[in-house]
C-alpha atoms as a PDB file:
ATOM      1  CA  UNK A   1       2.989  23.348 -10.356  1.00  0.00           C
ATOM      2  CA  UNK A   2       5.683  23.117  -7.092  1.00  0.00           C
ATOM      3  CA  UNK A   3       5.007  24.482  -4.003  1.00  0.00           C
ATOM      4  CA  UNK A   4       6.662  27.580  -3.207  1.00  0.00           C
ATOM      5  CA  UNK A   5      10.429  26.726  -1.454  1.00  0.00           C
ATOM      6  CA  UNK A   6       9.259  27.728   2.351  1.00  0.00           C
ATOM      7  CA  UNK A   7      12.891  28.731   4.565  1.00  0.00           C
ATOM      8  CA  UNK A   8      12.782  26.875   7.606  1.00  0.00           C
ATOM      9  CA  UNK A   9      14.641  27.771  10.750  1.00  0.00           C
ATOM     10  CA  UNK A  10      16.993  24.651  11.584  1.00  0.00           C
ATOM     11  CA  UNK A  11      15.727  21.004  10.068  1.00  0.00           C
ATOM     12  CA  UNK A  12      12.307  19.710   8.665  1.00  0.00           C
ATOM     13  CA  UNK A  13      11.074  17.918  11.526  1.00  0.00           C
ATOM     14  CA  UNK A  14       7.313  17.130  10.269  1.00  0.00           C
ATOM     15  CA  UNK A  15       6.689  13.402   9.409  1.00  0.00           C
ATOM     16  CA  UNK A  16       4.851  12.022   6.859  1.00  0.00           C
ATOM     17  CA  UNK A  17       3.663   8.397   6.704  1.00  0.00           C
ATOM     18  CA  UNK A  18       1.656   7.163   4.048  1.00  0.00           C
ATOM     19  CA  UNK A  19      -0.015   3.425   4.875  1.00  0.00           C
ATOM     20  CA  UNK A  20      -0.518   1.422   2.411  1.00  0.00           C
ATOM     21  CA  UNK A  21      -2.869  -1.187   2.699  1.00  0.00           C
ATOM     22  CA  UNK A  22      -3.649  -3.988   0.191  1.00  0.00           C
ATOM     23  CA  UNK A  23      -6.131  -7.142  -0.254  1.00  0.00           C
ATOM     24  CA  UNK A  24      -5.966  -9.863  -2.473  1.00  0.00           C
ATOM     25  CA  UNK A  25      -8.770 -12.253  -3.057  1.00  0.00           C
ATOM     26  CA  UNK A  26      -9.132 -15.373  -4.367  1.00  0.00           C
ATOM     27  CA  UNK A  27     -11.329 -18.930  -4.664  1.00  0.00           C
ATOM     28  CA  UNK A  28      -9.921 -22.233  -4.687  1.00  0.00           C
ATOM     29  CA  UNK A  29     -12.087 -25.320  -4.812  1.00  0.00           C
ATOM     30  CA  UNK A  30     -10.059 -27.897  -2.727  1.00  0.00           C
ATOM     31  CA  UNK A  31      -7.925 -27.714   0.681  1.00  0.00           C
ATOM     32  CA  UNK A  32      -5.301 -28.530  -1.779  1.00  0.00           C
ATOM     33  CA  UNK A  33      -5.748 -25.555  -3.916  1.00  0.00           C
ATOM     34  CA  UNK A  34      -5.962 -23.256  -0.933  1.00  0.00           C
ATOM     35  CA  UNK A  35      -2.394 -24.485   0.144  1.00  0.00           C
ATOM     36  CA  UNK A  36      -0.967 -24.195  -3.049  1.00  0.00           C
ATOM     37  CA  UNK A  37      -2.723 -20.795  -3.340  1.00  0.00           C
ATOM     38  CA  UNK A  38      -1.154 -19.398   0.087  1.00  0.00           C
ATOM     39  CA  UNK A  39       2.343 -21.280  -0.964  1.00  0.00           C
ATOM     40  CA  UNK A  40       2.039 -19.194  -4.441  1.00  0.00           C
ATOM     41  CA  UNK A  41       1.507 -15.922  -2.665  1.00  0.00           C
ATOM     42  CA  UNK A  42       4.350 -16.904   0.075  1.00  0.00           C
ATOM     43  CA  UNK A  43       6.846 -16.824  -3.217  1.00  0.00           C
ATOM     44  CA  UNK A  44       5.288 -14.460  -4.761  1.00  0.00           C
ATOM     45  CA  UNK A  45       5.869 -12.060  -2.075  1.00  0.00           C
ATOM     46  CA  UNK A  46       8.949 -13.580  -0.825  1.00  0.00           C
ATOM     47  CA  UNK A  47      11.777 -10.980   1.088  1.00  0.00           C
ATOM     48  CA  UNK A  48      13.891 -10.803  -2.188  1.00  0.00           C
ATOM     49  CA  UNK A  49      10.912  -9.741  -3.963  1.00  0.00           C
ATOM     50  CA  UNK A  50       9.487  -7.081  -1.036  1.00  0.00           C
ATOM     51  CA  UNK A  51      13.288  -6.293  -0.648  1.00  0.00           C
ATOM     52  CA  UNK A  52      13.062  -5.274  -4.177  1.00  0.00           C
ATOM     53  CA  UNK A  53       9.660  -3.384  -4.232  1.00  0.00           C
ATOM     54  CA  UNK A  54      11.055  -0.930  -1.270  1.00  0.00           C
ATOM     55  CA  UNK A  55      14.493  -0.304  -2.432  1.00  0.00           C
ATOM     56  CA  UNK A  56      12.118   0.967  -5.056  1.00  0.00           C
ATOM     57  CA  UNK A  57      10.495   3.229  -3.058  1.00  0.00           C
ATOM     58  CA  UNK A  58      14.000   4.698  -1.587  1.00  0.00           C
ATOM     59  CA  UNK A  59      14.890   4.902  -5.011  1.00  0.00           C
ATOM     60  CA  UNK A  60      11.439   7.035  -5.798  1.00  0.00           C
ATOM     61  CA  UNK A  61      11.621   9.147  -2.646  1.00  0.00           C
ATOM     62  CA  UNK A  62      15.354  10.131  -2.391  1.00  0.00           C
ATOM     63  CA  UNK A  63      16.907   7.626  -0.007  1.00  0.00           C
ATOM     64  CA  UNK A  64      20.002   5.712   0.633  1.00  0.00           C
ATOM     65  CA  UNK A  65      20.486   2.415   1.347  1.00  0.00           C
ATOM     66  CA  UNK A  66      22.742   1.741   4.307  1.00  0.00           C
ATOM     67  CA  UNK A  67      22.252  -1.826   5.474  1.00  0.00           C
ATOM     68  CA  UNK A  68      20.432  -5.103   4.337  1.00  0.00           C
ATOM     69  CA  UNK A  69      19.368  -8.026   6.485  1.00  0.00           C
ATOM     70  CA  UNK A  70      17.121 -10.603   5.591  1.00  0.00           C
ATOM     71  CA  UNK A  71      15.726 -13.851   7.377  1.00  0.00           C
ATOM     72  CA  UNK A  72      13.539 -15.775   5.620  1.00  0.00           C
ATOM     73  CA  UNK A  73      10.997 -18.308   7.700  1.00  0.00           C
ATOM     74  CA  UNK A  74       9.820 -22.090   7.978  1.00  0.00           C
ATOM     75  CA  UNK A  75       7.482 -23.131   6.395  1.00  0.00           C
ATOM     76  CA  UNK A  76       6.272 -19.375   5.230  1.00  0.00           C
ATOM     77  CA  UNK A  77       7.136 -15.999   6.015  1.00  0.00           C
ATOM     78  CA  UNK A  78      10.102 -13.658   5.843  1.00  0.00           C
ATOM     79  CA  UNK A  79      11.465 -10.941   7.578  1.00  0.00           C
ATOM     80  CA  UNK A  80      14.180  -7.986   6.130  1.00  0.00           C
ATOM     81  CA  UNK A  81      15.337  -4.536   7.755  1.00  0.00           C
ATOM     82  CA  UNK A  82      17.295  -2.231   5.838  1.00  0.00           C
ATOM     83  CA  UNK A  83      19.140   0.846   7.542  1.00  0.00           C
ATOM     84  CA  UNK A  84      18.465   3.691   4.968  1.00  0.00           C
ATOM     85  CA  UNK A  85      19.521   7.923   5.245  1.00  0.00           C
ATOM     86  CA  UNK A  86      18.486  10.548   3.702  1.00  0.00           C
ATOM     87  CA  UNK A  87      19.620  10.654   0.116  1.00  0.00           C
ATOM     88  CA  UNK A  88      21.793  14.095  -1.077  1.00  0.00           C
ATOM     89  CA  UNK A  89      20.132  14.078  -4.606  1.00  0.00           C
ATOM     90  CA  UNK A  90      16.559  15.315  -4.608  1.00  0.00           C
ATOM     91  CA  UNK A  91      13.768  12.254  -5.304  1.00  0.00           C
ATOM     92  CA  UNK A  92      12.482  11.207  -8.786  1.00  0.00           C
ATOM     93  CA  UNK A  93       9.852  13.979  -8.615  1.00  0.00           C
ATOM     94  CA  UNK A  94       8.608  16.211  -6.467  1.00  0.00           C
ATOM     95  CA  UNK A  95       5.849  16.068  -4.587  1.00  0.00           C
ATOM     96  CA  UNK A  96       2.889  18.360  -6.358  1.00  0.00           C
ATOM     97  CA  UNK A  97      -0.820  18.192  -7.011  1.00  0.00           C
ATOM     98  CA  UNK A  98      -0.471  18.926 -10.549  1.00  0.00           C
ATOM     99  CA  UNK A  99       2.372  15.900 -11.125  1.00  0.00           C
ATOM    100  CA  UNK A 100       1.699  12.066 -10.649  1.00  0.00           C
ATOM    101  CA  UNK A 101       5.222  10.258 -10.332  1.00  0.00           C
ATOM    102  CA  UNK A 102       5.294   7.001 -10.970  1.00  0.00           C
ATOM    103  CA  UNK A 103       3.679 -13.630   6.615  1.00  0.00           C
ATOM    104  CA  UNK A 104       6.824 -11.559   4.731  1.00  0.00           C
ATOM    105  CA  UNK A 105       8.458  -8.530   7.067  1.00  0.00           C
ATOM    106  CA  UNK A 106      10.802  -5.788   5.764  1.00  0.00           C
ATOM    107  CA  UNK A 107      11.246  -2.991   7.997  1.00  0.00           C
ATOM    108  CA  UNK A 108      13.829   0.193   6.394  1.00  0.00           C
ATOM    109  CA  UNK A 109      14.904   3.387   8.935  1.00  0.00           C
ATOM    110  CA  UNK A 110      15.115   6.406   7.650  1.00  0.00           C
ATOM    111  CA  UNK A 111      17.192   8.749   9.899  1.00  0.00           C
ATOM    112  CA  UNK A 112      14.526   8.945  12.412  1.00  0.00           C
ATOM    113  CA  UNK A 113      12.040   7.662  10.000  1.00  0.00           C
ATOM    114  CA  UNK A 114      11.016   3.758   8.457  1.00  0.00           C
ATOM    115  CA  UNK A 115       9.854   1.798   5.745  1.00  0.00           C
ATOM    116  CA  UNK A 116       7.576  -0.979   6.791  1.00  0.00           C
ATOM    117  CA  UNK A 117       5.927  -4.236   4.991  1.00  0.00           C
ATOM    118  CA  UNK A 118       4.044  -7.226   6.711  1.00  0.00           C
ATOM    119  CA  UNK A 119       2.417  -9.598   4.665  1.00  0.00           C
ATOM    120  CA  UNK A 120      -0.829 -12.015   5.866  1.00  0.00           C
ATOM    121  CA  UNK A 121      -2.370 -14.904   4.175  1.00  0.00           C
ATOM    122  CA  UNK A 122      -5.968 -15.854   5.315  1.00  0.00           C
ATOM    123  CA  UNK A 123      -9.002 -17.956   4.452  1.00  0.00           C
ATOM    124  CA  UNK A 124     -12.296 -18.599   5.198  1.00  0.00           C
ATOM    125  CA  UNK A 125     -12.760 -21.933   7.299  1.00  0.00           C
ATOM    126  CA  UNK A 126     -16.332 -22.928   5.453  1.00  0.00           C
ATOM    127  CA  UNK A 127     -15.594 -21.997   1.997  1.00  0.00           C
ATOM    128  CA  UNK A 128     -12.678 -21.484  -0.261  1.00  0.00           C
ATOM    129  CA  UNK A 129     -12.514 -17.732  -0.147  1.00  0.00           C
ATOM    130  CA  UNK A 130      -8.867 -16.878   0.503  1.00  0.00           C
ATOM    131  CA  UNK A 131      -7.628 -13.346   0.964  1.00  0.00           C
ATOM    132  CA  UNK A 132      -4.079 -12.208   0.759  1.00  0.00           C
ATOM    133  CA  UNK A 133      -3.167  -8.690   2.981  1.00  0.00           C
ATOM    134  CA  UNK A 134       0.268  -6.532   2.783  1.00  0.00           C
ATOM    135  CA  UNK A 135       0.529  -3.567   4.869  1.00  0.00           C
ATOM    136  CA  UNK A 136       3.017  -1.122   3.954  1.00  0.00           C
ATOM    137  CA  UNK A 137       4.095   1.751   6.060  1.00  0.00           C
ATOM    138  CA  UNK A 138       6.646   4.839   4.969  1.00  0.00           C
ATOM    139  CA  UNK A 139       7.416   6.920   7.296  1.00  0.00           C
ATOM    140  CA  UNK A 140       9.625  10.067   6.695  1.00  0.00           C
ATOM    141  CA  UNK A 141      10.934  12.743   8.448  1.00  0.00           C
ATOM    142  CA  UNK A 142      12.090  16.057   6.848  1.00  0.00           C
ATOM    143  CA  UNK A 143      11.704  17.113   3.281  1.00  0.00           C
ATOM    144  CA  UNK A 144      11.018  14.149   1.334  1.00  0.00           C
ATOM    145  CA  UNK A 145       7.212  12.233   1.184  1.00  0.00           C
ATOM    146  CA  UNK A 146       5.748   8.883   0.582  1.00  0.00           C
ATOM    147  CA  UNK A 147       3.432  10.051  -1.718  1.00  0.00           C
ATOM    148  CA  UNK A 148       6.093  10.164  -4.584  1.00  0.00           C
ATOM    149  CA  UNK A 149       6.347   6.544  -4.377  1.00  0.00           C
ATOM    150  CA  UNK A 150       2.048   5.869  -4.183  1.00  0.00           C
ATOM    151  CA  UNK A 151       1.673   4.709  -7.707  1.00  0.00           C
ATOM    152  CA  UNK A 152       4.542   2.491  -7.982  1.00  0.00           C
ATOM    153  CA  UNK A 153       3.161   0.462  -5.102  1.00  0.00           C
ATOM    154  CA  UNK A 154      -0.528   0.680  -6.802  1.00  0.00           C
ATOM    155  CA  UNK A 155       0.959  -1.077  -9.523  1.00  0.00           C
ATOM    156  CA  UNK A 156       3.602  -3.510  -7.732  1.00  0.00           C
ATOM    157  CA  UNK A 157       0.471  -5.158  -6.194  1.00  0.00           C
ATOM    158  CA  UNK A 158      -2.134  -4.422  -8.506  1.00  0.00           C
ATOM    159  CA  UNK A 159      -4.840  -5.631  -5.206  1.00  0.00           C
ATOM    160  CA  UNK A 160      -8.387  -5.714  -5.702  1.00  0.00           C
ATOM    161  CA  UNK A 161      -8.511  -3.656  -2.715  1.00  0.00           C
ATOM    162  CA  UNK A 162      -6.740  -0.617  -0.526  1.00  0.00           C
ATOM    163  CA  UNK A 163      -6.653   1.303   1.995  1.00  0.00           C
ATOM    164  CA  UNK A 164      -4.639   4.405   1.910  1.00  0.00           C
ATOM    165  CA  UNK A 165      -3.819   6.844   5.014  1.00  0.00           C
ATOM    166  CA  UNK A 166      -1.664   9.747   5.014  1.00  0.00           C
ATOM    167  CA  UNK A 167      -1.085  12.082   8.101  1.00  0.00           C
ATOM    168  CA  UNK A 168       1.307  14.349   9.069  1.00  0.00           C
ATOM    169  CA  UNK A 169       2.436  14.827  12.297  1.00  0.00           C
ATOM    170  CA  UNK A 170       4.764  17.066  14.455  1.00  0.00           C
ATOM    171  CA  UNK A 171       5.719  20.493  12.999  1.00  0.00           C
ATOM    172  CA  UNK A 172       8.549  22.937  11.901  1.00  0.00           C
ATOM    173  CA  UNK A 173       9.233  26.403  12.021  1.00  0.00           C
ATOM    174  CA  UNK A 174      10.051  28.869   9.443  1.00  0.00           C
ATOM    175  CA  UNK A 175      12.881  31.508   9.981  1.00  0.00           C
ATOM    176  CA  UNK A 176      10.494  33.703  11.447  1.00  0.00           C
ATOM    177  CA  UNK A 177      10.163  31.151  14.363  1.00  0.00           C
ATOM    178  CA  UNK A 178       6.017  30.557  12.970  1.00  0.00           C
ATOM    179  CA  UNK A 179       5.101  26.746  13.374  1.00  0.00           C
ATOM    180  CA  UNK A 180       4.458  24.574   9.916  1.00  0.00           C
ATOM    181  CA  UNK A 181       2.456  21.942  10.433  1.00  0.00           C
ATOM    182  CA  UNK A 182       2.282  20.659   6.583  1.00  0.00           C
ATOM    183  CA  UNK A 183       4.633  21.892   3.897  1.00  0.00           C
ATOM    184  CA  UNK A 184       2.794  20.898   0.378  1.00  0.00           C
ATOM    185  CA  UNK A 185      -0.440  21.348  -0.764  1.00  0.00           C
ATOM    186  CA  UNK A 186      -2.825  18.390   0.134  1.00  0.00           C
ATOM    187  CA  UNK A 187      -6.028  17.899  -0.144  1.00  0.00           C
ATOM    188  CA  UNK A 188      -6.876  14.297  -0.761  1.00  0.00           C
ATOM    189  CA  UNK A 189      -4.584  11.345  -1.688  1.00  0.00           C
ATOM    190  CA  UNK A 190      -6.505  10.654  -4.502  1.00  0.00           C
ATOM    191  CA  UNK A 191      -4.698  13.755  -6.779  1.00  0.00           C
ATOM    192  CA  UNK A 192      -1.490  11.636  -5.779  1.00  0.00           C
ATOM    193  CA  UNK A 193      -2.933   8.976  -7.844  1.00  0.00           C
ATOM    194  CA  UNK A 194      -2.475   8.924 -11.808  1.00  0.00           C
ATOM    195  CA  UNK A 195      -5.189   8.933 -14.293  1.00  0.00           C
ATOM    196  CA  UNK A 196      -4.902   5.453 -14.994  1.00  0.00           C
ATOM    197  CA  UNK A 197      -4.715   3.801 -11.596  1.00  0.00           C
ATOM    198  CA  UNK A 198      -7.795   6.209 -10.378  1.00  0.00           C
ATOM    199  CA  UNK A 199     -10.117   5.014 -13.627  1.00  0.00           C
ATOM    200  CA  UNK A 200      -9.493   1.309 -12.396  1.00  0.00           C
ATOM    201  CA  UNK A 201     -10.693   1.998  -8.818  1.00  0.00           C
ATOM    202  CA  UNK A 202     -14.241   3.268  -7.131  1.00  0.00           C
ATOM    203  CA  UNK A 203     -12.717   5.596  -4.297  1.00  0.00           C
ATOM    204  CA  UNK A 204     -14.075   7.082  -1.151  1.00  0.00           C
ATOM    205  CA  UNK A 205     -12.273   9.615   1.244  1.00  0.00           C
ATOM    206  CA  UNK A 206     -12.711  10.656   4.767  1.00  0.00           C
ATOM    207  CA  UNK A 207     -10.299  13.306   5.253  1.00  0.00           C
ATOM    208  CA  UNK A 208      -9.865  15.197   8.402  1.00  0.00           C
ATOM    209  CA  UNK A 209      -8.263  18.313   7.311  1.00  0.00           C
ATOM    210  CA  UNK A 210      -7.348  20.253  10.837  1.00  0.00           C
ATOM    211  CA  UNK A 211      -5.468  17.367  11.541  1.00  0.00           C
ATOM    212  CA  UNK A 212      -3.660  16.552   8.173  1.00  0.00           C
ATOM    213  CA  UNK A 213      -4.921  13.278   8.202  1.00  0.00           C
ATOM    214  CA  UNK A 214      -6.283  11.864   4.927  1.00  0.00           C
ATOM    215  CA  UNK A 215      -7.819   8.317   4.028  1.00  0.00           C
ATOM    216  CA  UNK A 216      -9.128   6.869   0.984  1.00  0.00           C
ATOM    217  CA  UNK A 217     -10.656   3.518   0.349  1.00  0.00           C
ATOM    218  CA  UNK A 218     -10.492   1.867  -2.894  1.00  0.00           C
ATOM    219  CA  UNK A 219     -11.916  -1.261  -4.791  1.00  0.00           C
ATOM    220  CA  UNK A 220     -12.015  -2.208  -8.459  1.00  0.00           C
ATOM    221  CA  UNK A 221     -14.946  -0.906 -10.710  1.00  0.00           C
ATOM    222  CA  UNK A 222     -14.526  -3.776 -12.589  1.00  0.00           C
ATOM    223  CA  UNK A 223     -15.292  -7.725 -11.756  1.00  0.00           C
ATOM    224  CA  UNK A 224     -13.798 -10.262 -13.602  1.00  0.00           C
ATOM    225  CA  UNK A 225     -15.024 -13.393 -11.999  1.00  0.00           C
ATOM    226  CA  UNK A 226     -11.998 -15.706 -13.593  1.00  0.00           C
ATOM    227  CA  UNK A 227      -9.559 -12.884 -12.037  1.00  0.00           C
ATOM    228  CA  UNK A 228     -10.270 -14.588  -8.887  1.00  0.00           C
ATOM    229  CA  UNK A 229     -10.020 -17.836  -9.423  1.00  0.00           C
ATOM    230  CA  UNK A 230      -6.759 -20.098  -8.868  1.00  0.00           C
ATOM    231  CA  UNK A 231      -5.992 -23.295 -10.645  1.00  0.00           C
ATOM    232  CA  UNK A 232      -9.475 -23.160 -12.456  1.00  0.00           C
ATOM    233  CA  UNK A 233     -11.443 -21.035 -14.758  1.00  0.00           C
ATOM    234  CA  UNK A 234     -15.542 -19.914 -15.394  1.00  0.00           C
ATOM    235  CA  UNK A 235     -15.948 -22.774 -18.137  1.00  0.00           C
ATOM    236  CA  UNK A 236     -14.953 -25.525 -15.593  1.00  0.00           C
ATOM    237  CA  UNK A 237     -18.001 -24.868 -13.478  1.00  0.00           C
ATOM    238  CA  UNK A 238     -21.766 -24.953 -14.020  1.00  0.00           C
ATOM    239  CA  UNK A 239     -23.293 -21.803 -13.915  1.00  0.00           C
ATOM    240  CA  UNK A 240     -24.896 -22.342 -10.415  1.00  0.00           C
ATOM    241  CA  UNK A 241     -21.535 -22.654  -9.426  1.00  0.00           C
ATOM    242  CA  UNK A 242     -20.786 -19.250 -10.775  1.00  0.00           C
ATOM    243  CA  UNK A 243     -23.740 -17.305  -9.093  1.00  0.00           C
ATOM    244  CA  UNK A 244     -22.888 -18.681  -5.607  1.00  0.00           C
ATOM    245  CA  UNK A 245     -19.436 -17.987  -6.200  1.00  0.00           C
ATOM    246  CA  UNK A 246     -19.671 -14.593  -7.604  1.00  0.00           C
ATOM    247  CA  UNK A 247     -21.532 -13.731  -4.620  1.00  0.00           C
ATOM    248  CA  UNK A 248     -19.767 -15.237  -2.072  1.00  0.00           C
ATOM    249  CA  UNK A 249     -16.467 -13.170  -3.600  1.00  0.00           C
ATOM    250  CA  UNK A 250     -18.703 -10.078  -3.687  1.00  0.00           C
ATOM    251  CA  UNK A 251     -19.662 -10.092  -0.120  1.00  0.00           C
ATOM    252  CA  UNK A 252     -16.301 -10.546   0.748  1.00  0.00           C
ATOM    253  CA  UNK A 253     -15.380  -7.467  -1.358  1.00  0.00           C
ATOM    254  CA  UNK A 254     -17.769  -5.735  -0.016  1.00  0.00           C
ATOM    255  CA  UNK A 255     -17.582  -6.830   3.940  1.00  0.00           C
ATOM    256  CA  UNK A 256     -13.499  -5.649   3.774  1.00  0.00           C
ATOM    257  CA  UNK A 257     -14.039  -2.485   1.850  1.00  0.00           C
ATOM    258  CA  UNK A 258     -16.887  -1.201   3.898  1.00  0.00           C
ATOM    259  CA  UNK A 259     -15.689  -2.751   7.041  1.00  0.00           C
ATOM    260  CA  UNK A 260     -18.766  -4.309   8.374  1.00  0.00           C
ATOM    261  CA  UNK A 261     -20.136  -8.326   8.207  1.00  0.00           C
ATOM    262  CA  UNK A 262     -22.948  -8.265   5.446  1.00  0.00           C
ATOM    263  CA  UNK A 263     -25.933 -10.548   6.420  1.00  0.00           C
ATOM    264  CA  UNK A 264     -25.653 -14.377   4.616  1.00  0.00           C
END
């Protein structure tokens, strides 16, 4: 179900930004396994391939592409911006309740509005717990909204971990001159999310609904201890290994998803 068309007096000026934030984690054994992990993600996520994942997005939420420019970084990293406008054909899908549509830099403007992506490799300095971050920002202004493009980006990173934020700020009027300070229905990003993508995740929200700002956390229900490991699997190591290890990985799931440092 759509919302109802709303007539606006002069142009949409509310912005929407959805945030977009994932985590990656992963043991390695060695010093040398931790390098070649943080050189994998560095290609992994190179520009050309975060280049490719937003002109996605504009793709998804009814944007043109004006301008490219890319710089890539030595020994890791990349930035790109890309100059984007307002596309005149309507998104993919439209934004409803009731329908799901499906160190790197890359910054896109939209009109007065931007699409964002940093990337950051870390790991711990006494053990080899390694987490990968990308923070993703898409920021519109006028009709169009982020949220069309959520589950494409659930499943270009496929993370272990996210944090989602959505807020709208600013307002518009209708032709009756009465202020609009949100213009779809909303009342958690979670029934942005598809069936499949929620059933993969434990979720929890903290929405603060006068100010149309919604958050939701989300981890995997399910652990699969060789999904974390890199250049090595569960049978290589002796099953001490694999209790300290699963619980070292744990508590780190657990310390970034709650946000707090768990006792040792």
């Amino acid at each position: 179900m759509e919302n109802k068309k709303v007539k606006l007096h002069g142009f949409n000026n509310l912005t929407k930004t959805l945030s977009f934030n994932m985590y990656d984690i992963c043991y390695t054994k060695s010093v040398a396994d931790r390098k070649a992990y943080i050189e994998y993600i560095d290609e992994q996520y190179n520009a050309e391939k975060l280049t490719s994942i937003l002109n996605k997005v504009c793709e998804i939420i009814g944007a043109n592409i004006l301008n490219i420019a890319v710089q890539d970084y030595d020994p890791q990293g990349a930035s790109v911006t890309i100059l984007i406008c307002e596309a005149s054909k309507p998104p993919i899908s439209k934004v409803s309740e009731q329908s799901y549509p499906s160190n790197p830099s890359v910054a896109m403007h939209l009109d007065k509005s931007h699409i964002t992506v940093h990337t950051y490799p870390e790991y711990h300095p006494d053990g080899g717990v390694c987490t990968f971050r990308a923070d993703i920002d898409v920021s519109t202004c006028g009709e169009i909204s982020p949220l069309n493009a959520l589950n494409y980006l659930i499943e270009s990173f496929e993370a272990d971990m996210m944090t989602l934020d959505y807020r709208i700020r600013g307002f518009t009027r209708d032709i009756t001159g009465q202020k609009l300070f949100i213009d779809h229905d909303l009342t958690s990003i979670q029934n942005y999310i598809d069936e499949d993508n929620r059933n993969k995740y434990q979720m929890i929200d903290v929405n603060v609904y006068q100010e149309n700002i919604f958050h939701t956390k989300c981890k995997l229900k399910d652990f699969v201890l060789d999904n974390y490991f890199f250049n090595f699997s569960e049978s290589d190591i002796s099953v001490p290994e694999v209790h300290r290890i699963t619980s070292k990985l744990k508590k780190e799931v657990d310390e970034i998803f709650y946000g707090v440092n768990l006792p040792l």
